[in-house]
C-alpha atoms as a PDB file:
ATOM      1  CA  UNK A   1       0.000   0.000   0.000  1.00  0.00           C
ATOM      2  CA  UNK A   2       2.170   2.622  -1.640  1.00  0.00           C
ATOM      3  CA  UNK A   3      -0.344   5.567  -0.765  1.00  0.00           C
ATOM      4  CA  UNK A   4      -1.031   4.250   2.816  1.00  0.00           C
ATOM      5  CA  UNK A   5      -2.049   7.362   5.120  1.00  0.00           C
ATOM      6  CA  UNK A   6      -1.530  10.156   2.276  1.00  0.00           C
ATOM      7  CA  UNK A   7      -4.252  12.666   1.700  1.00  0.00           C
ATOM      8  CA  UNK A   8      -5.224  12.956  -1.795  1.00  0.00           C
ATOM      9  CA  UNK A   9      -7.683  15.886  -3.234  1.00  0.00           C
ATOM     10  CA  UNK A  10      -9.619  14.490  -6.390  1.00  0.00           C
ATOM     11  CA  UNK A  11     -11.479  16.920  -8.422  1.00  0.00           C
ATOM     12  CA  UNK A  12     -14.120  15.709 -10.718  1.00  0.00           C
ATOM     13  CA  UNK A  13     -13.798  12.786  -8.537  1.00  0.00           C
ATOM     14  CA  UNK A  14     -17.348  11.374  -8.245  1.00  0.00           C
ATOM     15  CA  UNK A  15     -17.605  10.314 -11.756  1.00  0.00           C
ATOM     16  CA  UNK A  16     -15.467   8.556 -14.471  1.00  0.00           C
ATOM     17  CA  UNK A  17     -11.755   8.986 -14.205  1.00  0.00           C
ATOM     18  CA  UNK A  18     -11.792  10.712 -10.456  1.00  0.00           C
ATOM     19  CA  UNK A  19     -13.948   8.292  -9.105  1.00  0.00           C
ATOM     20  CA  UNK A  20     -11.695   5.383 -10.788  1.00  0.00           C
ATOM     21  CA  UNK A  21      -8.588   7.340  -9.608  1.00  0.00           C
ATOM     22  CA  UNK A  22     -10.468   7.977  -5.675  1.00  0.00           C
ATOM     23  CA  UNK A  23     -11.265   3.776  -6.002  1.00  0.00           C
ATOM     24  CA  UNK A  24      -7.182   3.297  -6.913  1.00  0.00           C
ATOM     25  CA  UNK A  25      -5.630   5.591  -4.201  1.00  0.00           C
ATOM     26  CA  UNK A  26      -8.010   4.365  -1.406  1.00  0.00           C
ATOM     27  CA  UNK A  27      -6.448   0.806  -2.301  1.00  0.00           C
ATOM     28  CA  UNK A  28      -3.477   1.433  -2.100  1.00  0.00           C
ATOM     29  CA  UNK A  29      -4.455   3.113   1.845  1.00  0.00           C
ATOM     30  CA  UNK A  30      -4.815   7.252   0.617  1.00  0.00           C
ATOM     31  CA  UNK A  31      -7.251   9.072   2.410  1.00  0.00           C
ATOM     32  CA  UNK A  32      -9.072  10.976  -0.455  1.00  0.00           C
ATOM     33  CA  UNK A  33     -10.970  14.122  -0.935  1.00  0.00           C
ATOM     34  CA  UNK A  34     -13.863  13.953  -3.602  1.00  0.00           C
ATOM     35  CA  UNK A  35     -14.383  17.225  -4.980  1.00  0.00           C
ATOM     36  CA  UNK A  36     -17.660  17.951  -7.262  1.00  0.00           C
ATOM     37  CA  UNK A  37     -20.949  19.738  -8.482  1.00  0.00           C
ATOM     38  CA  UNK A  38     -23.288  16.723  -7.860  1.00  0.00           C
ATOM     39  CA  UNK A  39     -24.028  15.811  -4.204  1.00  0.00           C
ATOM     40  CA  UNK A  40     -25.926  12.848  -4.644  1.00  0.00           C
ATOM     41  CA  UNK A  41     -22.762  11.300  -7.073  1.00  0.00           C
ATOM     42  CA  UNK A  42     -20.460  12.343  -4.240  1.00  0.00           C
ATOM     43  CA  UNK A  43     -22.988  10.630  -1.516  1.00  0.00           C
ATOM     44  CA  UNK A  44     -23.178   7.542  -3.711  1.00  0.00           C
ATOM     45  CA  UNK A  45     -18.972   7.751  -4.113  1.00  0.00           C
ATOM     46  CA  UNK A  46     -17.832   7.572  -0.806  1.00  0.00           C
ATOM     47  CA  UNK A  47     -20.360   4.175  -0.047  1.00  0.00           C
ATOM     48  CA  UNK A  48     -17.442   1.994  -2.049  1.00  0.00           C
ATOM     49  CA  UNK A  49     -14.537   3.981  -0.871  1.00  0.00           C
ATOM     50  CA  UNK A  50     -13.346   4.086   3.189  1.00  0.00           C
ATOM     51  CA  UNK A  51     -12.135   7.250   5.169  1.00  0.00           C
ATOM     52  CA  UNK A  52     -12.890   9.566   1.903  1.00  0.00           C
ATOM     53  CA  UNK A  53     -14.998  12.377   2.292  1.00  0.00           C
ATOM     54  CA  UNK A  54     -16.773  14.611  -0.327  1.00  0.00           C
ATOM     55  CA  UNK A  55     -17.010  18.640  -0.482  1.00  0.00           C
ATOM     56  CA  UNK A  56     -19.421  19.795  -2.881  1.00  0.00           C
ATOM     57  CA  UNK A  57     -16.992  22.526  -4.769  1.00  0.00           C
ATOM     58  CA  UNK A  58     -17.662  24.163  -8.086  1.00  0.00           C
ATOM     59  CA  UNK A  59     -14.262  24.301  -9.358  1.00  0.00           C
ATOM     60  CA  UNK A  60     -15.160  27.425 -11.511  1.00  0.00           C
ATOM     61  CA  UNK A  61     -15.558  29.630  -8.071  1.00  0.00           C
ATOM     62  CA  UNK A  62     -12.272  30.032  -6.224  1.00  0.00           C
ATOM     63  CA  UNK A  63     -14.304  30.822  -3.024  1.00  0.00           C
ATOM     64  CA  UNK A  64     -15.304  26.816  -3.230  1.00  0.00           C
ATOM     65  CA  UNK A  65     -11.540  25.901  -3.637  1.00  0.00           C
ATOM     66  CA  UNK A  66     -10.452  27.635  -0.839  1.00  0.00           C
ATOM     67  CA  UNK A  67     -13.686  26.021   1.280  1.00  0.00           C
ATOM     68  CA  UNK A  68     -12.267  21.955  -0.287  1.00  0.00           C
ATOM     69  CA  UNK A  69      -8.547  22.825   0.856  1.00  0.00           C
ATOM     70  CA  UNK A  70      -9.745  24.096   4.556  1.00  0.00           C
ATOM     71  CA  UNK A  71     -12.108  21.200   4.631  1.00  0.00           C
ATOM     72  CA  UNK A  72      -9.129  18.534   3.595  1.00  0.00           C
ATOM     73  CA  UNK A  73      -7.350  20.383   6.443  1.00  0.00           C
ATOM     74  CA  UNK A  74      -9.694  20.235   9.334  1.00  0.00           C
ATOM     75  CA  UNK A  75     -10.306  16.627   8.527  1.00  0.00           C
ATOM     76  CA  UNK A  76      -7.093  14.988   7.848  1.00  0.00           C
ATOM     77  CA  UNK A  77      -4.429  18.061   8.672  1.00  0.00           C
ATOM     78  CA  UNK A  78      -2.233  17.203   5.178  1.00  0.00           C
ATOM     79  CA  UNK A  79      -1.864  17.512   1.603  1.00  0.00           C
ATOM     80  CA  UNK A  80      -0.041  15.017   0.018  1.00  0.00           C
ATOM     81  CA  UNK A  81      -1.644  14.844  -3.408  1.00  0.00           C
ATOM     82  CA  UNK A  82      -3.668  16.853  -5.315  1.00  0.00           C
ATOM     83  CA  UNK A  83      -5.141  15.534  -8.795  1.00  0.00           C
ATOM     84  CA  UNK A  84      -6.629  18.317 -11.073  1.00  0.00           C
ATOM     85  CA  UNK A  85      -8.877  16.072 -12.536  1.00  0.00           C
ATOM     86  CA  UNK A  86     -12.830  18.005 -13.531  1.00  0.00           C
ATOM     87  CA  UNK A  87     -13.506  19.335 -16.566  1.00  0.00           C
ATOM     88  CA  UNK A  88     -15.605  19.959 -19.592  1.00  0.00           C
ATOM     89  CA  UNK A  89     -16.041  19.774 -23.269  1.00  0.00           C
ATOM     90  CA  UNK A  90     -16.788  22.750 -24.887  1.00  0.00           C
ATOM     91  CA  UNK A  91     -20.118  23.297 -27.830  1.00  0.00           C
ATOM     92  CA  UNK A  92     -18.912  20.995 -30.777  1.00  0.00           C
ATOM     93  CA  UNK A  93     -18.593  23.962 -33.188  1.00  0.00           C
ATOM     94  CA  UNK A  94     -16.238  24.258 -36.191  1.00  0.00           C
ATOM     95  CA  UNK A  95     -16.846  28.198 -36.242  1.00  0.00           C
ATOM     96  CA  UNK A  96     -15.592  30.367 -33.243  1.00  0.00           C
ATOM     97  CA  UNK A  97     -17.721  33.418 -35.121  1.00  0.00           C
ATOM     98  CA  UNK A  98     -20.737  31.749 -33.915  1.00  0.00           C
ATOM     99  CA  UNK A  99     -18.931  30.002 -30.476  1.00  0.00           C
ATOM    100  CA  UNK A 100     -21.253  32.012 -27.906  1.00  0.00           C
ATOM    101  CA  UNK A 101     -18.393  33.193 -25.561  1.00  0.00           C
ATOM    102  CA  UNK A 102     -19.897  32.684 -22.647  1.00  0.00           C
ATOM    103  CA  UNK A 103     -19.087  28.924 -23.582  1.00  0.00           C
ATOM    104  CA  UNK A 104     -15.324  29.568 -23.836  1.00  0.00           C
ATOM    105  CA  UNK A 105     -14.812  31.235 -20.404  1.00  0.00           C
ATOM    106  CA  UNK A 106     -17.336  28.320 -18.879  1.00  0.00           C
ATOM    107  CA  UNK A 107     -14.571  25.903 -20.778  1.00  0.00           C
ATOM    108  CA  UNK A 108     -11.195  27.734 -19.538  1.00  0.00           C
ATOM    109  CA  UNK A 109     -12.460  28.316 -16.203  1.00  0.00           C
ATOM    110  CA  UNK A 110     -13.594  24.819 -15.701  1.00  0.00           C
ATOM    111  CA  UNK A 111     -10.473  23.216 -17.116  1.00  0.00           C
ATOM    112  CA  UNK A 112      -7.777  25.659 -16.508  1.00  0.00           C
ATOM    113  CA  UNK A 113      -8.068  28.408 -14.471  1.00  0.00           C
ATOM    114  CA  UNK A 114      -9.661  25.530 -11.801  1.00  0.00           C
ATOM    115  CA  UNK A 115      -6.050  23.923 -11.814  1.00  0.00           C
ATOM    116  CA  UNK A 116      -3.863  27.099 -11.430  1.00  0.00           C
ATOM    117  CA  UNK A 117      -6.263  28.044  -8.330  1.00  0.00           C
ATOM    118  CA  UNK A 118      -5.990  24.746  -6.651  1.00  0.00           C
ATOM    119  CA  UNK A 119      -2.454  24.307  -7.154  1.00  0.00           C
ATOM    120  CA  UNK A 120      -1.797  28.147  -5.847  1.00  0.00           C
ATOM    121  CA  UNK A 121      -3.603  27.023  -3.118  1.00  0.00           C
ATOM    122  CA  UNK A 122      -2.312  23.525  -2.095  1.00  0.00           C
ATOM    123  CA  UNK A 123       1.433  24.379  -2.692  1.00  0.00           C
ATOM    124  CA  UNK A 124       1.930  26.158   0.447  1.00  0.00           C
ATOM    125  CA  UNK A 125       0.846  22.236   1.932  1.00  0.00           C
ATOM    126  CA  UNK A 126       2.310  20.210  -0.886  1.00  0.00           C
ATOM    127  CA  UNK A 127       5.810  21.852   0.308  1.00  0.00           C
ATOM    128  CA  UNK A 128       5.024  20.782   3.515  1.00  0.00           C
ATOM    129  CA  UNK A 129       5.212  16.788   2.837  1.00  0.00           C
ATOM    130  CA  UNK A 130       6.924  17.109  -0.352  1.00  0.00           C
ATOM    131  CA  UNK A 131       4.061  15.559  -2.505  1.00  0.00           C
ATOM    132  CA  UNK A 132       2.751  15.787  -5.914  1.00  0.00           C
ATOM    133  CA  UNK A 133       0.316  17.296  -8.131  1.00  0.00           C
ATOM    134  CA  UNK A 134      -1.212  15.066 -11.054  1.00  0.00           C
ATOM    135  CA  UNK A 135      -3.042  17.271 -13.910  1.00  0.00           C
ATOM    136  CA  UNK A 136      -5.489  15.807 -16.059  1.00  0.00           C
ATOM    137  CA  UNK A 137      -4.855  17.273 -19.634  1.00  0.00           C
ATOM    138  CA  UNK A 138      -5.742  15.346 -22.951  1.00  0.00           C
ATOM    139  CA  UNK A 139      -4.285  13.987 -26.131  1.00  0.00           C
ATOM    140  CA  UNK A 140      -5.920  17.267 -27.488  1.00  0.00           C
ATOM    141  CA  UNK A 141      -4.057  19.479 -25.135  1.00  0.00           C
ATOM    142  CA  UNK A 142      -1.318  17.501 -27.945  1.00  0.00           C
ATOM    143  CA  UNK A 143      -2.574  17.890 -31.266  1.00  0.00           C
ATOM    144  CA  UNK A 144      -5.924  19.977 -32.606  1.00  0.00           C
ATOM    145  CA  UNK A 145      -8.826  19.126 -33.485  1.00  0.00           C
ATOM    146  CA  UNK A 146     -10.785  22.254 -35.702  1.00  0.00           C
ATOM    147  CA  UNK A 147     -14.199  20.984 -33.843  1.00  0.00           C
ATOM    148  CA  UNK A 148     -13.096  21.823 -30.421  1.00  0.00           C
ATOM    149  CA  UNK A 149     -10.476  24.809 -30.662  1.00  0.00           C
ATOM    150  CA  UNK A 150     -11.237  25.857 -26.910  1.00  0.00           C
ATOM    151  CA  UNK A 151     -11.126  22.488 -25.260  1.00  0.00           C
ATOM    152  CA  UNK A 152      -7.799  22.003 -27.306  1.00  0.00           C
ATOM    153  CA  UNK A 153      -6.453  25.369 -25.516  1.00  0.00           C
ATOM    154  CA  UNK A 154      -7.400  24.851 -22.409  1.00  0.00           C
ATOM    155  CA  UNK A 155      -6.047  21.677 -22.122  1.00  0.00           C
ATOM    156  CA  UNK A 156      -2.897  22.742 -24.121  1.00  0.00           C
ATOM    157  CA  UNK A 157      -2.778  25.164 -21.407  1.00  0.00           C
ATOM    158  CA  UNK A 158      -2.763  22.859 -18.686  1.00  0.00           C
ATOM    159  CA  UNK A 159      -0.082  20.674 -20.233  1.00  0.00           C
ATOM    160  CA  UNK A 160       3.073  23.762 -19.934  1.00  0.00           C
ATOM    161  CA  UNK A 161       1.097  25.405 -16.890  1.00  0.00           C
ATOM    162  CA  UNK A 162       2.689  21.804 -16.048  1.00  0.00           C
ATOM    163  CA  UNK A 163       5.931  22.317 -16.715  1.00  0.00           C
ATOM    164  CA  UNK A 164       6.855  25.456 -15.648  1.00  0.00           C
ATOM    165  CA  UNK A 165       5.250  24.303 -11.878  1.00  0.00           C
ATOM    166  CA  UNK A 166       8.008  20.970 -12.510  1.00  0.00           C
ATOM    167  CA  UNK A 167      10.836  23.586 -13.218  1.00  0.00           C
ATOM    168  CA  UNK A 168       9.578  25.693 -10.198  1.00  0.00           C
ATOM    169  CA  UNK A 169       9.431  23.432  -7.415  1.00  0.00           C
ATOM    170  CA  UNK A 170      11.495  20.194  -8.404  1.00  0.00           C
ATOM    171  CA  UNK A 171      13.922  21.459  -5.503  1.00  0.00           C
ATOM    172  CA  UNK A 172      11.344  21.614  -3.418  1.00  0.00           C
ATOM    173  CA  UNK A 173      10.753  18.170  -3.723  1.00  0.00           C
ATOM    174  CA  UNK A 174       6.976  18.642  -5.080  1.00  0.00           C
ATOM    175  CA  UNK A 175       6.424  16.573  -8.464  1.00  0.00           C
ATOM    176  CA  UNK A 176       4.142  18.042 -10.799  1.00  0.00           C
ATOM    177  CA  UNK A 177       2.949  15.515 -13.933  1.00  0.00           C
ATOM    178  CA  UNK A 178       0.068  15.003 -16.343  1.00  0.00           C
ATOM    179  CA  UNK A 179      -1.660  12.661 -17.881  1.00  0.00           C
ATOM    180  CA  UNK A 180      -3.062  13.039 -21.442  1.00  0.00           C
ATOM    181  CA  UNK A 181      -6.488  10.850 -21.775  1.00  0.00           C
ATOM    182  CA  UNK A 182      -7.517   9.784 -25.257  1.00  0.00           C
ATOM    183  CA  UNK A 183     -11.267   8.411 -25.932  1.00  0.00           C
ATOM    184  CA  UNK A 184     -12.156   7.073 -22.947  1.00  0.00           C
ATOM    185  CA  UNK A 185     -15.482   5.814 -22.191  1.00  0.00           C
ATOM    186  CA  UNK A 186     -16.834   8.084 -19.417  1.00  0.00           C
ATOM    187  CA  UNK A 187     -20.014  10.177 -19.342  1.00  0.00           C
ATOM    188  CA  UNK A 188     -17.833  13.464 -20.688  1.00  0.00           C
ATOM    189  CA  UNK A 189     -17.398  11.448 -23.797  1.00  0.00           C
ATOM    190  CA  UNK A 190     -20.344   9.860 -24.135  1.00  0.00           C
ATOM    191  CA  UNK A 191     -22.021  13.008 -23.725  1.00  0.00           C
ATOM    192  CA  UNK A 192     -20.033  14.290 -26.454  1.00  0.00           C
ATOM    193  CA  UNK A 193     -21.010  11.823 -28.711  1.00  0.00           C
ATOM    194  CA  UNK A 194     -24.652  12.658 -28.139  1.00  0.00           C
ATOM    195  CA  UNK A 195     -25.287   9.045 -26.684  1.00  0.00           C
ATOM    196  CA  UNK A 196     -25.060   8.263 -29.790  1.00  0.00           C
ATOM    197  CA  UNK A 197     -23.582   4.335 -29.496  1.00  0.00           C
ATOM    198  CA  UNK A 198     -23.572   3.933 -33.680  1.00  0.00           C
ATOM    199  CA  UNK A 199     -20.899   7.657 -34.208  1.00  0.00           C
ATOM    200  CA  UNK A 200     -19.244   6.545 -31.111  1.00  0.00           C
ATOM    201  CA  UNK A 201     -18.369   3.046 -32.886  1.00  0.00           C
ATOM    202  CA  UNK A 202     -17.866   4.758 -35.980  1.00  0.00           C
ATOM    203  CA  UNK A 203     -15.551   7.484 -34.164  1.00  0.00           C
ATOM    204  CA  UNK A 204     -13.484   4.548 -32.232  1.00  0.00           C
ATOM    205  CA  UNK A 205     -12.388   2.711 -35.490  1.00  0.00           C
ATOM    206  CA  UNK A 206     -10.032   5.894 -36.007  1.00  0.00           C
ATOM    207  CA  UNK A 207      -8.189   4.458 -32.981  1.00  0.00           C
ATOM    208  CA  UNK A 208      -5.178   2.667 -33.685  1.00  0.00           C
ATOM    209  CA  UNK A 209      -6.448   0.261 -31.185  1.00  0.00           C
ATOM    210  CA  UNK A 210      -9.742   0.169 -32.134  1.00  0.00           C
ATOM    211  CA  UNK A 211     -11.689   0.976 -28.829  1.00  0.00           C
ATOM    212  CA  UNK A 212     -11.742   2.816 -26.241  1.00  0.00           C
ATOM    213  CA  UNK A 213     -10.136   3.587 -23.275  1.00  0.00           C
ATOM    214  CA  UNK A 214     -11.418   2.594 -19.713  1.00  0.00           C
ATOM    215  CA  UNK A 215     -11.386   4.795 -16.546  1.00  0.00           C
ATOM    216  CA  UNK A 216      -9.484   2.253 -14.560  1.00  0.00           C
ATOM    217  CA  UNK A 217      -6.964   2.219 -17.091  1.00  0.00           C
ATOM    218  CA  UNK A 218      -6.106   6.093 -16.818  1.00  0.00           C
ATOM    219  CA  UNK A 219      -6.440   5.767 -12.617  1.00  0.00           C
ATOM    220  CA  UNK A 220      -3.503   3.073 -13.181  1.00  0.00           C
ATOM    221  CA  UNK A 221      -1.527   5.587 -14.907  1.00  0.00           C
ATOM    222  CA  UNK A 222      -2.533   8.201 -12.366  1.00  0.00           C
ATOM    223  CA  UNK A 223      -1.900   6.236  -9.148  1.00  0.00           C
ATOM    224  CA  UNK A 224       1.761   5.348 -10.759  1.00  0.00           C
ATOM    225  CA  UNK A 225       2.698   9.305 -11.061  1.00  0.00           C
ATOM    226  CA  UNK A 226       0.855   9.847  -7.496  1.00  0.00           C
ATOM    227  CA  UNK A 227       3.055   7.072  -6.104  1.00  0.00           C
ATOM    228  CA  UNK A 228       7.040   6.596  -4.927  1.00  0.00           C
ATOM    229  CA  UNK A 229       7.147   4.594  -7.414  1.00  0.00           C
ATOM    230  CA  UNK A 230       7.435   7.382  -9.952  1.00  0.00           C
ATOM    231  CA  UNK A 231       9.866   9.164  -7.815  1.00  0.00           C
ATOM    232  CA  UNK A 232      12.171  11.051 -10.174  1.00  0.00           C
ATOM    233  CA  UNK A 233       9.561  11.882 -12.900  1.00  0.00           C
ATOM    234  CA  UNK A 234       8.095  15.422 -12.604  1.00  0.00           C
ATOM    235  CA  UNK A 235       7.179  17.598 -15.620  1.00  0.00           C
ATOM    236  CA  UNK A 236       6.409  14.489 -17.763  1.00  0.00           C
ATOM    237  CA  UNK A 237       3.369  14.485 -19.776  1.00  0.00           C
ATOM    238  CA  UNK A 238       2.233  11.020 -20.487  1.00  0.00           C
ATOM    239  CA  UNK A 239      -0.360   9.746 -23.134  1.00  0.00           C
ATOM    240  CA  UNK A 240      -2.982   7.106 -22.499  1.00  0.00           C
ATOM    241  CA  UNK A 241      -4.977   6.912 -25.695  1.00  0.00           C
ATOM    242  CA  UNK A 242      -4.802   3.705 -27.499  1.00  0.00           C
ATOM    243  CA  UNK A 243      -2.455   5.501 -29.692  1.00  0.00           C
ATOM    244  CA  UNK A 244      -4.439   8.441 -30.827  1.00  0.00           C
ATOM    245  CA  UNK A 245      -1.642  10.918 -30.686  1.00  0.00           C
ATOM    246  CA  UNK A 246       0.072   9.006 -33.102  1.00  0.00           C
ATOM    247  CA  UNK A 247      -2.124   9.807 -36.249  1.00  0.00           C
END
């Protein structure tokens, strides 16, 4: 139990990837923090997952940030890993002349400015117990995609925001790395896809593997950077895609 008695914040954590992630670190004997919108899915969460608690935070309002950092503090009195995991797809739309704007600050603030205010705020802990901050970025924060050109910034944003925390505090001993999903099958995608199971098929056969990804598969890769066992990796920005950034 690599993780035993760390405290881990999980954003977007009571659905999809977080909630996979939450399942992994709790394993492996974190204590974890389940950050989201949705009450109920945070309610429901924490009956599968022991000593995790959830703090209804809207990632978009920094007033809710500070309340899930105090919160994580009152409870367990530590940091020791935060994973900027929520976030959003922006409208589908190949024309940013008709993009209502109101959608592209809804998709920054939800996917990027969300991680620079949690990590601004957990660093002053994270120095504390040396830990590590995991971003969740995409295989579009890689290459673009003309349907999405805001989701593809934001998340290209999130990728150096990355970096230049690595370079900042690597002799601190804090680790900052990210993982870069490709199609995986959560309700983000799904709902992208319209629920549409025939275009998701169709849109899966341009993986090189063929399919698509699975939540627990991208925890696996998230517990590994959260862990000792990825020690002397910070800044890295790792792919799990089925090979999608390849073409």
């Amino acid at each position: 139990m690599l993780l035993k008695n760390k405290v881990a914040i999980i954003t977007g954590g009571s659905s999809g990837i977080g909630l996979a992630t939450a399942k992994r670190f709790a394993k492996e004997g974190a204590k974890v923090v389940i950050a989201g919108r949705d009450q109920k899915k945070g309610e429901n969460a924490l009956k599968d997952i022991p000593e995790a608690i959830f703090v209804a935070t809207d990632v978009q309002k920094e007033a809710d940030l500070q309340k899930l950092v105090a919160e994580t503090i009152k409870k367990f009195g530590q940091i020791d890993i935060v994973f900027n995991n929520a976030g959003r797809i922006s409208t589908l739309e190949e024309d940013i002349t008709t993009m209502p704007v109101a959608d592209f600050h809804e998709t920054m603030e939800t996917n990027f400015t969300s991680v620079f205010l949690l990590t601004r705020l957990a660093i002053p802990y994270l120095l504390k117990t040396k830990g590590c901050i995991v971003n969740t970025a995409s295989v579009l924060g890689l290459k673009p995609d003309m349907y999405d050109p805001i989701y593809c910034s934001s998340k290209a944003a999130i990728v150096m925001f990355t970096k230049t925390m690595a370079l900042k505090y690597a002799r601190d001993g804090v680790r900052v790395n990210c993982v870069c999903p490709g199609p995986i099958d959560t309700p983000l995608l799904r709902d992208a896809y319209g629920h549409d199971e025939r275009d998701l098929k169709e849109g899966m056969k341009r993986n090189p593997m063929g399919r698509m990804g699975t939540s627990e598969e991208v925890a696996n890769l998230v517990y590994f950077l959260a862990s000792p066992e990825a020690s002397y990796m910070t800044g890295s920005i790792v792919s799990v895609d089925g090979g999608t950034a390849l073409k």
